[in-house]
Protein backbone atom coordinates (compact mmCIF):
# COMPACT_ATOMS: atom_id res chain seq x y z
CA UNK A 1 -38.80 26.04 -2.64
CA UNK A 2 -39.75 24.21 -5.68
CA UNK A 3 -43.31 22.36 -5.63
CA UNK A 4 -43.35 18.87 -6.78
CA UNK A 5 -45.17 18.12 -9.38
CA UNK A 6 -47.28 16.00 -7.35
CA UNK A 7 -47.80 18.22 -4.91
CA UNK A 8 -49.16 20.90 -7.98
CA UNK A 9 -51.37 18.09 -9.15
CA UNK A 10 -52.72 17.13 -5.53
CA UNK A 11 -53.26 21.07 -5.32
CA UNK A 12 -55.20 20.99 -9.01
CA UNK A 13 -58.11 18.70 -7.64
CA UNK A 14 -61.94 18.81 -7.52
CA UNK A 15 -63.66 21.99 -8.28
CA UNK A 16 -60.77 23.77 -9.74
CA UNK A 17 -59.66 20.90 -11.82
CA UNK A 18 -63.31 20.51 -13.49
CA UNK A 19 -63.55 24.16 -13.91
CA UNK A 20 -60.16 24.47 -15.84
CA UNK A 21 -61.56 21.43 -17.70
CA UNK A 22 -64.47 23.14 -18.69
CA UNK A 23 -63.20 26.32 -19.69
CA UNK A 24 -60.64 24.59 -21.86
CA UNK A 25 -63.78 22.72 -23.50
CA UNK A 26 -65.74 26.42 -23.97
CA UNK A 27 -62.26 28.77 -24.73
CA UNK A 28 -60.87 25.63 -26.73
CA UNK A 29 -64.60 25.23 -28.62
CA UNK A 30 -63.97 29.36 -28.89
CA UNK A 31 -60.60 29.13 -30.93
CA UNK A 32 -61.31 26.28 -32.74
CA UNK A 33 -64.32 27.80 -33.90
CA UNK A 34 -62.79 31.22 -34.69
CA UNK A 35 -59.94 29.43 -36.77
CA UNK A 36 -62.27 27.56 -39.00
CA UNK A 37 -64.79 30.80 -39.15
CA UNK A 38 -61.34 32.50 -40.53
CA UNK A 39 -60.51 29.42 -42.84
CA UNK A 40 -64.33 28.75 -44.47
CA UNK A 41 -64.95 32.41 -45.18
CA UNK A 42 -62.97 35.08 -46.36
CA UNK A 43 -61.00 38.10 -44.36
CA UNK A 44 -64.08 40.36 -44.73
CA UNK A 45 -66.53 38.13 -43.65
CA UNK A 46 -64.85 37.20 -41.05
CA UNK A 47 -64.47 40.56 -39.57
CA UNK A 48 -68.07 40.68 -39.28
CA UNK A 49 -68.24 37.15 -37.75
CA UNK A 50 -65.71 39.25 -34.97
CA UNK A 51 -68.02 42.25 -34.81
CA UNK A 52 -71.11 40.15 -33.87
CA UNK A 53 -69.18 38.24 -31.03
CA UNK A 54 -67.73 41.71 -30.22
CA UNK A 55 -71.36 43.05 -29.20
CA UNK A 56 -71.98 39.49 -27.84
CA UNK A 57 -69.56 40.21 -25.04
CA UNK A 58 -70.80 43.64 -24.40
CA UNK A 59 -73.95 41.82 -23.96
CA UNK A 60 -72.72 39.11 -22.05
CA UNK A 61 -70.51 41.38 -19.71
CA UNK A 62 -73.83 43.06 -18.57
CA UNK A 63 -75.41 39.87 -18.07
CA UNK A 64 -72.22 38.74 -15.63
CA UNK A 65 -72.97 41.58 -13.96
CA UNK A 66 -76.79 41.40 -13.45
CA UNK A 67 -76.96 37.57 -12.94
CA UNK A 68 -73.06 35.49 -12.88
CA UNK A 69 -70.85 37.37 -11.38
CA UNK A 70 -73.39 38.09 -8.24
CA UNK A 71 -74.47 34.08 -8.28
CA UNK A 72 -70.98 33.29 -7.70
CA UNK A 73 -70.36 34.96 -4.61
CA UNK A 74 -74.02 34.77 -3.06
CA UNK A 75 -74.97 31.02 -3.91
CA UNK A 76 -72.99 29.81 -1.03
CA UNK A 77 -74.98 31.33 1.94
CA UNK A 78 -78.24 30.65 0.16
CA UNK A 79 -80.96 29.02 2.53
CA UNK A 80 -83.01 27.43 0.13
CA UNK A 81 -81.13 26.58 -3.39
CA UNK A 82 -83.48 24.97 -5.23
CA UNK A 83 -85.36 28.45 -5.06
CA UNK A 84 -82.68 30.59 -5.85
CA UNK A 85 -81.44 28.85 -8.83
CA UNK A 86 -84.90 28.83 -10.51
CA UNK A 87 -85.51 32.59 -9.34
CA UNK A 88 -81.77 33.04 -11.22
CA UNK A 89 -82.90 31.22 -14.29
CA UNK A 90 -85.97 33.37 -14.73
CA UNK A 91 -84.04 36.33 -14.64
CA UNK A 92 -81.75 35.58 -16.66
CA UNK A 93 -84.38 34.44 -19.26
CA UNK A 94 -85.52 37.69 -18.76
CA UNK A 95 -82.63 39.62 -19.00
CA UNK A 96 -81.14 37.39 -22.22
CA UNK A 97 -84.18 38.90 -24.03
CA UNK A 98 -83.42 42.31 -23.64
CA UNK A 99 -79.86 42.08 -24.33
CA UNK A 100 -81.01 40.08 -27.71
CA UNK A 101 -82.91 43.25 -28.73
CA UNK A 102 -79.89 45.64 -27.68
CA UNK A 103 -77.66 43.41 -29.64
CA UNK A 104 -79.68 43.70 -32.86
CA UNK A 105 -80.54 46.79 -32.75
CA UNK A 106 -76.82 47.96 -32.16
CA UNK A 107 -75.72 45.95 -34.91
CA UNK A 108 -78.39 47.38 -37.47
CA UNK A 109 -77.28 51.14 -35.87
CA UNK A 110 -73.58 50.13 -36.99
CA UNK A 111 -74.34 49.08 -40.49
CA UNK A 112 -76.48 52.52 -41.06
CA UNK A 113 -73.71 54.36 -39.76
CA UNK A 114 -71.67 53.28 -42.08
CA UNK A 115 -73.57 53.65 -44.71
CA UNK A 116 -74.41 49.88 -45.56
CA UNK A 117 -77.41 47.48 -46.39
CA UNK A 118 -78.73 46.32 -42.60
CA UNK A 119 -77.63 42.03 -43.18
CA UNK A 120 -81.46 41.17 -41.63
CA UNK A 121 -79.66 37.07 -41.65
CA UNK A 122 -76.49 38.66 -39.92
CA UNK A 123 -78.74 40.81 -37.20
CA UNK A 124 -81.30 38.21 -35.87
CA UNK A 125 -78.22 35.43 -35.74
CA UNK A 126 -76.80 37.73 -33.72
CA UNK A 127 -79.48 38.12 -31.39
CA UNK A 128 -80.20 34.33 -31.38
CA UNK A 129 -76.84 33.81 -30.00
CA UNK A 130 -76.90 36.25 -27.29
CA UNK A 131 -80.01 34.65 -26.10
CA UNK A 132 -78.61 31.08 -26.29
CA UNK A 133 -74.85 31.88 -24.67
CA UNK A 134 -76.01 34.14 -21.84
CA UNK A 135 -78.47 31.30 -20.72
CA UNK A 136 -75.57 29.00 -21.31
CA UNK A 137 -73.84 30.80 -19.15
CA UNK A 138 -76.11 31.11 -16.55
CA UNK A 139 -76.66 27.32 -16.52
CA UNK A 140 -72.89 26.44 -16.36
CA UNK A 141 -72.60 29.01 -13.11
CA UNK A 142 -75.21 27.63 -11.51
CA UNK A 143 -73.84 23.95 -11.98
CA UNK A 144 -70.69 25.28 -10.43
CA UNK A 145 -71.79 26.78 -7.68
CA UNK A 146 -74.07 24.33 -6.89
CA UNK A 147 -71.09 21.52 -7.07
CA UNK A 148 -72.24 20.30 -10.24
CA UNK A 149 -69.50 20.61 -12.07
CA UNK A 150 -69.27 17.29 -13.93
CA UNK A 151 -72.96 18.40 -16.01
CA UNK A 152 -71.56 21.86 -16.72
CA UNK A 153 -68.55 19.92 -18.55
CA UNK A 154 -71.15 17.45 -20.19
CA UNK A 155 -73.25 20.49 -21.55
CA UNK A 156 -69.83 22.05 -23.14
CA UNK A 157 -68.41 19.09 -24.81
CA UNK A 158 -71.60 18.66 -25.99
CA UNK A 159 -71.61 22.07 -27.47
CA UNK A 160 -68.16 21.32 -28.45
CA UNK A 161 -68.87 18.45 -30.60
CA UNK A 162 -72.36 19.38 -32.22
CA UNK A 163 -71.33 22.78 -33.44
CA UNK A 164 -68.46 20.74 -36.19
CA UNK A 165 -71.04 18.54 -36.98
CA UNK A 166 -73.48 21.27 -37.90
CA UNK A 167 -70.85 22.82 -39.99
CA UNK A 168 -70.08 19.80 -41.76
CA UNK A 169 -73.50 18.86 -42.52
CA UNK A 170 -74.01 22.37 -44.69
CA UNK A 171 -70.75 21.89 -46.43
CA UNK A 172 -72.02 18.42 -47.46
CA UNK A 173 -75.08 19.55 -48.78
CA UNK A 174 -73.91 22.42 -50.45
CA UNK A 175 -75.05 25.12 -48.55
CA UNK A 176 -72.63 27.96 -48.52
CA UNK A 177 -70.97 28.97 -45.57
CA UNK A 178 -70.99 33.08 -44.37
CA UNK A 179 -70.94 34.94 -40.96
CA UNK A 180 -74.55 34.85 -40.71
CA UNK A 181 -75.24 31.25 -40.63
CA UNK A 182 -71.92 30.58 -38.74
CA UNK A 183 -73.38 33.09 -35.71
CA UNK A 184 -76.83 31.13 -36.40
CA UNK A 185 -74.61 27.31 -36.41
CA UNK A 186 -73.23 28.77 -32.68
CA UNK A 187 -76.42 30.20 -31.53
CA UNK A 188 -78.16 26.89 -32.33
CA UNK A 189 -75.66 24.56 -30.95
CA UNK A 190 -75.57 26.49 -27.85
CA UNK A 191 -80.00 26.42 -26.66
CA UNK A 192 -79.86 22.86 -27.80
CA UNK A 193 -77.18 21.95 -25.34
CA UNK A 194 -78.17 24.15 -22.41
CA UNK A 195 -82.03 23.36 -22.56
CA UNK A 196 -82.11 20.52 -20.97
CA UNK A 197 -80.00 21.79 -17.74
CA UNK A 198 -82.33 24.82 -17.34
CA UNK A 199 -85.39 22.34 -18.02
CA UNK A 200 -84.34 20.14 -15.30
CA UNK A 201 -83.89 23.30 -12.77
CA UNK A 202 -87.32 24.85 -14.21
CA UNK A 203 -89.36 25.02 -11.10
CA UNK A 204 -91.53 27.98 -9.65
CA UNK A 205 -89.08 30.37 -8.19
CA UNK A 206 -92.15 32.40 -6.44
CA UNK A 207 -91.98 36.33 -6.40
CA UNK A 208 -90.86 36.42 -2.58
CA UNK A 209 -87.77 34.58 -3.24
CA UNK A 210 -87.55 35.97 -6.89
CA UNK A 211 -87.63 39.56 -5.55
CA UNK A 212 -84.80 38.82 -2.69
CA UNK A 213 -82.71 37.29 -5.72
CA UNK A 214 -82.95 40.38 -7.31
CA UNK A 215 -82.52 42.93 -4.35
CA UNK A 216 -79.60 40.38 -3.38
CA UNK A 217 -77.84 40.62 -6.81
CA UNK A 218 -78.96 44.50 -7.32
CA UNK A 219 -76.55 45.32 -4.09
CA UNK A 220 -73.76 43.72 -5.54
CA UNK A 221 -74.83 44.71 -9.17
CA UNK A 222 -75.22 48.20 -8.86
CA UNK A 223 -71.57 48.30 -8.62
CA UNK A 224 -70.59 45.96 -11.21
CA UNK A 225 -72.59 47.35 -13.96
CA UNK A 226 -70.65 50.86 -14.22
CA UNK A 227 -68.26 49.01 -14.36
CA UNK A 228 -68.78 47.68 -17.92
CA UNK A 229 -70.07 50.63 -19.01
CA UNK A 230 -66.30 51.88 -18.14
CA UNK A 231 -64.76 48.43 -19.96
CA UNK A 232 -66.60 48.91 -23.18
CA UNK A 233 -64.69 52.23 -23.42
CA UNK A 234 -61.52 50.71 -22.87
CA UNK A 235 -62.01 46.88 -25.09
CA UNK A 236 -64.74 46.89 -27.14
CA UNK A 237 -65.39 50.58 -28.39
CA UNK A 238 -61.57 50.02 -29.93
CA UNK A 239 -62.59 47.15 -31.69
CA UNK A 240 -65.74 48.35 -33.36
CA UNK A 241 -63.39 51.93 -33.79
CA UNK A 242 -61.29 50.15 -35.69
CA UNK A 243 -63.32 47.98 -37.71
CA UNK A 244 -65.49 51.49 -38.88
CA UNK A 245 -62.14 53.25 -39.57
CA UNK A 246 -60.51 50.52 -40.94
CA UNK A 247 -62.68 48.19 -42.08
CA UNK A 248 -63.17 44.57 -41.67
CA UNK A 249 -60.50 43.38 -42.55
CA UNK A 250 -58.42 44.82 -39.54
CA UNK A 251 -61.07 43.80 -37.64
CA UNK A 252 -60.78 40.47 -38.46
CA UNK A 253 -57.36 40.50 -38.54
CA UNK A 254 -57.43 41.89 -34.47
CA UNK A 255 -59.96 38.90 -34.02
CA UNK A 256 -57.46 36.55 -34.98
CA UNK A 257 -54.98 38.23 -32.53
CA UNK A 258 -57.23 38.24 -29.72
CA UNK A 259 -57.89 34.69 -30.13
CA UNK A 260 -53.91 33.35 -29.65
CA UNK A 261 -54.37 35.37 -26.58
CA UNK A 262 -57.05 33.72 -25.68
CA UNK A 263 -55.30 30.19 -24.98
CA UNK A 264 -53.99 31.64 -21.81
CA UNK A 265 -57.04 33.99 -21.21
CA UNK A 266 -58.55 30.93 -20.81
CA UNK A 267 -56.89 30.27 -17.25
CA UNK A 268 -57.65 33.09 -15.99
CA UNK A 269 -61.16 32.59 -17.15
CA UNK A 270 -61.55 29.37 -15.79
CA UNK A 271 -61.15 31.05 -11.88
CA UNK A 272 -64.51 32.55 -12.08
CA UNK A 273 -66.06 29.48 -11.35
CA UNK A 274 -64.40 28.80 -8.11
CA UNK A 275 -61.80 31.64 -6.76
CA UNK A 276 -65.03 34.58 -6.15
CA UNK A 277 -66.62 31.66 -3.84
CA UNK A 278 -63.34 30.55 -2.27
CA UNK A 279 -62.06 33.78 -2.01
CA UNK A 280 -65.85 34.99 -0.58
CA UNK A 281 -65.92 31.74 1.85
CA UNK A 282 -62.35 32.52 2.65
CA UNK A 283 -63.00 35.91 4.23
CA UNK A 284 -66.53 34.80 5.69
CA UNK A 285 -64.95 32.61 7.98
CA UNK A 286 -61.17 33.95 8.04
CA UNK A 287 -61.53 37.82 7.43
CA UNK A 288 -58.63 39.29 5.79
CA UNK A 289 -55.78 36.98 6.86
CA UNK A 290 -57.42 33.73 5.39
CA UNK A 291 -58.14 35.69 2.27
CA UNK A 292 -55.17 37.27 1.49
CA UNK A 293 -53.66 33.80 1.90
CA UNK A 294 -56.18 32.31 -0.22
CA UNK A 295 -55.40 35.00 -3.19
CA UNK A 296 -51.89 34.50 -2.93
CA UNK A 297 -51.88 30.69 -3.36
CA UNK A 298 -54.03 31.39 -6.03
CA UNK A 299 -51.85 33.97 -7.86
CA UNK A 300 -49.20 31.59 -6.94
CA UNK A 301 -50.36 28.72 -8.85
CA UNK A 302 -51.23 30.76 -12.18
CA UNK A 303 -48.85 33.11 -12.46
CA UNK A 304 -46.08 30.92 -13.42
CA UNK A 305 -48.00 29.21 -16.36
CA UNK A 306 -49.67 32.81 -17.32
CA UNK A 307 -46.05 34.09 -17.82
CA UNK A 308 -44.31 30.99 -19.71
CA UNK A 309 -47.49 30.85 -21.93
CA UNK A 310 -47.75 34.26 -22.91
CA UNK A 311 -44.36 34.11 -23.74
CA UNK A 312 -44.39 31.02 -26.06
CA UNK A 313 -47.83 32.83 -27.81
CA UNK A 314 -46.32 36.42 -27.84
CA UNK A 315 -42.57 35.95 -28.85
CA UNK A 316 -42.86 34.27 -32.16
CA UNK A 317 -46.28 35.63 -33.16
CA UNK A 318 -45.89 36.02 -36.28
CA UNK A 319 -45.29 31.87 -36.72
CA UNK A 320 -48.71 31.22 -34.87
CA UNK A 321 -50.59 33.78 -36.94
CA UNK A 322 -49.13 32.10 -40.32
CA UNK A 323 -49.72 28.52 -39.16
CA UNK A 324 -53.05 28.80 -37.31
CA UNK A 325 -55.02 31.52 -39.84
CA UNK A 326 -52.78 31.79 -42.76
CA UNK A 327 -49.91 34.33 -44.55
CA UNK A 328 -52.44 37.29 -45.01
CA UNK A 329 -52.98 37.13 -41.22
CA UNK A 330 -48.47 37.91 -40.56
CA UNK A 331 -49.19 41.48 -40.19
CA UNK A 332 -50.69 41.62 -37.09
CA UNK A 333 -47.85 40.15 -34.96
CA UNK A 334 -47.37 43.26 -33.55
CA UNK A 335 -50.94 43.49 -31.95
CA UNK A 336 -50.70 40.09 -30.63
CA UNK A 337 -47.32 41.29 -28.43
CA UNK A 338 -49.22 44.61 -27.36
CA UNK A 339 -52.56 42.20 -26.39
CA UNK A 340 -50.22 39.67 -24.25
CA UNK A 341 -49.11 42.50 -22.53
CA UNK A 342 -52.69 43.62 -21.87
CA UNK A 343 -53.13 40.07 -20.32
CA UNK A 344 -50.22 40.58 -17.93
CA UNK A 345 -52.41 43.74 -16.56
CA UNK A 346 -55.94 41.42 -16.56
CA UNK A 347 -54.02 39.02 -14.16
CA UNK A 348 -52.81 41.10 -11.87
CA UNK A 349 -55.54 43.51 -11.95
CA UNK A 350 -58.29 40.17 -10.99
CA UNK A 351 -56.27 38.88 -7.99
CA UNK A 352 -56.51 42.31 -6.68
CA UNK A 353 -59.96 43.04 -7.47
CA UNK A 354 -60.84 39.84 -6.05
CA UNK A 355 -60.40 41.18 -2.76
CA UNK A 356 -62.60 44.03 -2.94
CA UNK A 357 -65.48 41.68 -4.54
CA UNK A 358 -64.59 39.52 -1.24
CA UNK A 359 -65.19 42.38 1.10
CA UNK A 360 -68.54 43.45 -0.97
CA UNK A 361 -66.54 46.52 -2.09
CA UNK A 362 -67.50 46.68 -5.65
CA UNK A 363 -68.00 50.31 -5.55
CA UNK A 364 -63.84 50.43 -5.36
CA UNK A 365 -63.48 48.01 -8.41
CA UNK A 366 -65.79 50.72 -10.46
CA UNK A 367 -64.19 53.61 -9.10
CA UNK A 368 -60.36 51.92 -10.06
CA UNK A 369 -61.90 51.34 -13.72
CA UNK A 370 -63.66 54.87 -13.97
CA UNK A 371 -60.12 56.35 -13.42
CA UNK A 372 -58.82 54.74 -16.45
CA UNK A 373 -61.72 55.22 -18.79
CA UNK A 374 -60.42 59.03 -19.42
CA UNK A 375 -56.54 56.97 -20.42
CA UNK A 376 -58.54 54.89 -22.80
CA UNK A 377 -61.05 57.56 -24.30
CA UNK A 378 -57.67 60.25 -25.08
CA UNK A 379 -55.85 57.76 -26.11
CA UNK A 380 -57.92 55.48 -28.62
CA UNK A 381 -58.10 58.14 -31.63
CA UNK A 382 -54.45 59.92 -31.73
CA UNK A 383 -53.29 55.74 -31.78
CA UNK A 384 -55.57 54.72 -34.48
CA UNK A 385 -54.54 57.80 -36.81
CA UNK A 386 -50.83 57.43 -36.27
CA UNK A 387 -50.49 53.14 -35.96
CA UNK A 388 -53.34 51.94 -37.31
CA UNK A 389 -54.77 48.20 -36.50
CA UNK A 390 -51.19 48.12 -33.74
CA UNK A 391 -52.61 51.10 -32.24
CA UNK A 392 -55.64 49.82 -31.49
CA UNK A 393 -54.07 47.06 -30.08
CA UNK A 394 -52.05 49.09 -27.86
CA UNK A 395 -54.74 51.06 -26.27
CA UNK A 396 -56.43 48.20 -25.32
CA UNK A 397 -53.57 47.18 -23.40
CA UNK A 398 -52.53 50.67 -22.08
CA UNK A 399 -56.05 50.99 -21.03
CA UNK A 400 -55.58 47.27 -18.73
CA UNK A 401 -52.25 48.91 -17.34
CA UNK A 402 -54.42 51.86 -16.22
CA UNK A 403 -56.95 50.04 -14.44
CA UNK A 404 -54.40 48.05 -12.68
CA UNK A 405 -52.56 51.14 -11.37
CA UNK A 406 -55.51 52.85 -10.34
CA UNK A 407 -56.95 49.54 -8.59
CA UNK A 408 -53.24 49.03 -6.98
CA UNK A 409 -53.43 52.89 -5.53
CA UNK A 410 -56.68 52.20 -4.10
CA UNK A 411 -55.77 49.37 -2.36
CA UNK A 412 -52.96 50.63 -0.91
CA UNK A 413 -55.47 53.34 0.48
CA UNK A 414 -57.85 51.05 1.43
CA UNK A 415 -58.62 49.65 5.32
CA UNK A 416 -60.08 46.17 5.65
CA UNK A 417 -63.45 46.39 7.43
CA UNK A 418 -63.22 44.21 10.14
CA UNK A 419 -63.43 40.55 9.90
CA UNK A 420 -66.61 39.01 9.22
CA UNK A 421 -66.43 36.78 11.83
CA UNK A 422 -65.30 39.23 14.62
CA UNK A 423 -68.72 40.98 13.51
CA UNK A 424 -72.15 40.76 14.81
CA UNK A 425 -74.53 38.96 13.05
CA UNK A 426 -77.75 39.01 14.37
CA UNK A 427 -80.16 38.94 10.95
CA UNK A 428 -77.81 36.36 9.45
CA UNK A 429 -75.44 35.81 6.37
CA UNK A 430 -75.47 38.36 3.99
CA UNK A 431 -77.38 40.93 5.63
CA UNK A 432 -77.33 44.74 4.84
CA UNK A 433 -74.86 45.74 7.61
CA UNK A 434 -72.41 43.40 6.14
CA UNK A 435 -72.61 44.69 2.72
CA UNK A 436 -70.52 48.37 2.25
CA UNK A 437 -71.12 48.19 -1.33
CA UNK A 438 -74.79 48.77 -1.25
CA UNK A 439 -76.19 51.65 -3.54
């Protein structure tokens, strides 16, 4: 049966239509932003404009899984909201801090290591920016899950339009443009935008309801934070691999890669602001029937316009990398096929994992990545020696596969607990005998 096109846009409605809205305003703001970074400044520079937002998303992974990726799932059976998003906020203010430090001092470790001059500009943009987007982050969840939807878009167009403006405004006075004060131009444009959300919300959280937040996103958390540990050994240690072995050049030239990839990375995304509530809602009051049926619709809907875009990006990739970045950028049409691929994996492997984070199983989702860690780790050096920059490329996405299959195997060991409502519930929503994932 072949769904109308009415019927697909009376489907894409409400929540799910603002939230593919807004990621297309933060992954389009992402790309178009990463093309002019690659047109302003040469191949070199921009490879270290990649390596900063590469330990920006190591950063910002933990931070999902501290703070995010918990809010989404536990802000619906919140009793008091209010409370919980400012407890939320103050964490993450926290939290941003630390991973600002981490960032830096990573980034200084890097340049020693390779025996280079420690870019002071380069270092403390970089832990601006993790400061800025991690809050920014926080703040659009919140809005999100809190049915605000419409201010999370305002705060990202926002974002959107100042950071051109910013760029413009040094190029017209004749301030030359480098990696640095690009990272600097992003972490800037990003606090402006998201302090007055997080002002507006700024209310005394108090350390009863602070300290359930935390023991609250700790059960979940203590799960999902392996679990990057596992994904930096499978994503980002490659990258940073091959931009010491290779320099930064094929670092850069990866970036660019990555970022055509990102057009349709940007559906998938855009689900984490409404399928981990739906899908947690779904099995609240359904069990495993209603959430089953929820994933599939939801798989349903995507997987169609994953496929047909990932074909149009991957197929003639060497066209996209000439007209978006330039000739010099040709070469690495072949990591751009083995990184679609990788996508293919990230699909599948969400819908299923999805379920688990539904059932409060994310002991299984760290377990499924901690199989394929050892797939990644064997693999990433032999591939770099032998292929180079395509290598790299490929072990990223053979190191996706792996986490799929091992996610898939445990799945089809797995028995669904019972259904939440068939269960007793006598100390209410969320309670420790409902949670199996606790530490």
């Amino acid at each position: 049966m072949v769904m109308r096109p009415a019927s697909l846009l009376a489907r894409l409605r409400g929540p799910a239509l603002l939230s593919l809205l807004d990621q297309g305003a933060v992954s389009g703001f992402g790309f178009i932003a990463g093309i002019a970074a690659a047109r302003l400044v040469d191949m070199e520079d921009f490879g270290r404009y990649a390596l900063v937002l590469i330990f920006g998303s190591v950063a910002q992974a933990f931070h999902n899984a501290l703070v995010t990726a918990p809010l989404m799932t536990l802000a619906g059976a919140t009793r008091n909201p209010r409370r919980y998003a400012a407890a939320v906020l103050a964490g993450a203010l926290v939290l941003a801090a630390l991973l600002a430090l981490g960032v830096a001092g990573a980034l200084a470790l890097y340049f020693v290591v390779r025996g280079e001059a420690v870019p002071l500009d380069l270092v403390t943009a970089a832990g601006a920016l993790t400061v800025a987007q991690n809050l920014q982050l926080t703040a659009r969840r919140l809005l999100f899950a809190t049915e605000a939807g419409p201010r999370a878009l305002a705060m990202d167009l926002a974002r959107a339009a100042s950071f051109p403006v910013a760029v413009a405004g040094l190029w017209a006075v004749g301030i030359p443009l480098d990696a640095a004060r690009l990272v600097g131009l992003l972490a800037l444009s990003a606090l402006l935008t998201t302090l007055p959300v997080i002002v507006g919300r700024a209310i005394e959280p108090g350390r009863r309801n602070l300290a359930a937040a935390v023991r609250r996103h700790w059960q979940m958390s203590c799960w999902l934070l392996p679990v990057v540990l596992v994904t930096f050994g499978q994503e980002q240690l490659v990258w940073i691999l091959a931009g010491g072995t290779l320099g930064d050049e094929a670092l850069g030239g990866l970036r660019a890669a990555q970022y055509l990839v990102g057009i349709v990375l940007l559906m998938l995304t855009a689900t984490e602001n409404v399928v981990p509530t739906g899908a947690g809602r779904a099995y609240d009051t359904g069990g495993e029937p209603a959430l089953r049926a929820y994933l599939l619709g939801v798989a349903g809907r995507l997987g169609v316009p994953v496929g047909f875009l990932l074909a149009v990006v991957a197929i003639p990739a060497d066209l996209w990398l000439r007209l978006v970045f330039g000739a010099p950028y040709i070469p690495y049409a072949p990591c751009l096929r083995w990184l679609a691929l990788g996508v293919v994996f990230i699909f599948l492997r969400d819908m299923v994992g999805q379920i688990f984070r539904a059932r409060r199983r994310t002991d299984v989702i760290f377990r499924a990545f901690l199989v394929s860690l050892p797939v990644s780790l064997v693999l990433i050096r032999p591939l770099l020696d032998h292929y180079g920059v395509v290598g790299a490329a490929a072990a990223v996405a053979i190191g996706h596969g792996a986490s799929l299959v091992a996610l898939l195997a445990a799945l089809t060991r797995s028995k669904a607990p019972a259904s939440k409502a068939s269960l007793p519930n006598p100390t209410g929503p969320g309670t420790p005998e409902e949670r199996p994932d606790r530490c």
